[in-house]
Protein backbone atom coordinates (compact mmCIF):
# COMPACT_ATOMS: atom_id res chain seq x y z
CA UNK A 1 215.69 20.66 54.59
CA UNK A 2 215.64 22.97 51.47
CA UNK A 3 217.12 22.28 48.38
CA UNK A 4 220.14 24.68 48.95
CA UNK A 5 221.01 22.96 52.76
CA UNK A 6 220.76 19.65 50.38
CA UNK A 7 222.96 21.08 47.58
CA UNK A 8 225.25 22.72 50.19
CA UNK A 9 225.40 18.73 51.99
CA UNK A 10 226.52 17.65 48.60
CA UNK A 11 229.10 20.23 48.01
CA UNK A 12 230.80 19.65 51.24
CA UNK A 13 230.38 16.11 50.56
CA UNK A 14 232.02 16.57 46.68
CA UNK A 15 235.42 18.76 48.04
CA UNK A 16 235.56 15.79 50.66
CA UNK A 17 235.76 13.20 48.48
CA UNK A 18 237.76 13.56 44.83
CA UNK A 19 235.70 10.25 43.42
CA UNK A 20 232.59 12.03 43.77
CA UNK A 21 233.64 15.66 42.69
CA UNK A 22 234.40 14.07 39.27
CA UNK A 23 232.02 12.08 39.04
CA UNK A 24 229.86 15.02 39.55
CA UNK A 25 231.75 17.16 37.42
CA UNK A 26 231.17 14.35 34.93
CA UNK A 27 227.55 15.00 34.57
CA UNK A 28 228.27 18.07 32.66
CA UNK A 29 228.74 15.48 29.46
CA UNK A 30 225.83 13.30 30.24
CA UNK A 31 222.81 12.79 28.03
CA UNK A 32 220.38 13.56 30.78
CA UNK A 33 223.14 15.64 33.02
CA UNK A 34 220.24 16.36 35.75
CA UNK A 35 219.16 13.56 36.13
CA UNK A 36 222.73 11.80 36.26
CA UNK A 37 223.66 14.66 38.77
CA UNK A 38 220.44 13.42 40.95
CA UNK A 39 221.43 9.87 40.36
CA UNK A 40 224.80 10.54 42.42
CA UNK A 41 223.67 12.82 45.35
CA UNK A 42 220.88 9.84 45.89
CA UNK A 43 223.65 7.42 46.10
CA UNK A 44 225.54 9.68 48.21
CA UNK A 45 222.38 10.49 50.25
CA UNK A 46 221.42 13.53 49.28
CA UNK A 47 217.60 13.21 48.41
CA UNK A 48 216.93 15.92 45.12
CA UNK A 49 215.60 15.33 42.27
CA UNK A 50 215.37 17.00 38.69
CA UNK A 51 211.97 18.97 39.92
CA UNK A 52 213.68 19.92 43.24
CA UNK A 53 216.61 21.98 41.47
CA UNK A 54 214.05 23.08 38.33
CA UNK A 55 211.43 24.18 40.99
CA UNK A 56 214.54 26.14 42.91
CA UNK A 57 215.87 28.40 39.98
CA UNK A 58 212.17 29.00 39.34
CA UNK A 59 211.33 30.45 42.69
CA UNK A 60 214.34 32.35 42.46
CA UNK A 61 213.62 33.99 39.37
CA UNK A 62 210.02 34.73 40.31
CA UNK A 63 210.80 36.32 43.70
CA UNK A 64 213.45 38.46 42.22
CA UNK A 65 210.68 39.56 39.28
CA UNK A 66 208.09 40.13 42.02
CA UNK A 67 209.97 42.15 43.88
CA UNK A 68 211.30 44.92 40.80
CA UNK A 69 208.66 47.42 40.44
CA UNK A 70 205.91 45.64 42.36
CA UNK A 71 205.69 42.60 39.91
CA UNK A 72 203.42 42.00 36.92
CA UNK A 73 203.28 43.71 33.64
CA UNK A 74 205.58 46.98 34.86
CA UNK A 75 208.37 44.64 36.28
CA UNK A 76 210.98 44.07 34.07
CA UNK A 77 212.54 41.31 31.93
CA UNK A 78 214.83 39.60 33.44
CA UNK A 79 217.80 38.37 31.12
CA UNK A 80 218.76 35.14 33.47
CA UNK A 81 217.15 32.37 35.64
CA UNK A 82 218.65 31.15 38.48
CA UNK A 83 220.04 27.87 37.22
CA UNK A 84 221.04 25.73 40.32
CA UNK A 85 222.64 23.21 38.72
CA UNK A 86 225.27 25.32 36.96
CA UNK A 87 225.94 27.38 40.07
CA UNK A 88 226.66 23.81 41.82
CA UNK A 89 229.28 23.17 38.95
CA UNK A 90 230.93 26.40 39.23
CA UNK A 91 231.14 25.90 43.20
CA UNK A 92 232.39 22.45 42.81
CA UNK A 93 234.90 23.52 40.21
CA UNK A 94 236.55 26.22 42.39
């Protein structure tokens, strides 16, 4: 299962349950909020992990660069990173 089915598990899991959606929502104000947000999916049984949603906005961002003007030195700078974490909190928060 990729990340996103695992984040998309948790998400259906958060709007399920009100506990978890704020305790979720709560991570935003943790120290560490990754690896809080981790924390709770694993206790909900959602297996991520810090590197899992890292790794996951970094694809992202290099399969979008690699694919503007064949990649490399000509492709452009992109001014964003796919930042899974904060798209979970916006989804969450809708």
């Amino acid at each position: 299962m990729s990340i996103a089915d695992k984040l998309e598990v948790l998400l259906t899991k958060a709007k399920a349950d009100e506990a978890l959606k704020e305790r979720l929502l709560a991570t935003r104000d943790a120290k560490e909020p990754l690896a809080e947000f981790c924390k709770i999916a694993q206790e909900c049984g959602v297996d991520v992990t810090v590197m899992d949603i890292v790794n996951q906005g970094e694809e992202f961002y290099a399969e979008i660069k690699r694919s503007t003007n064949g990649g490399g030195e000509n492709s452009p700078d992109l001014e964003f990173q796919n930042d899974e974490y904060s798209i979970f909190m916006m989804r969450l928060g809708e």
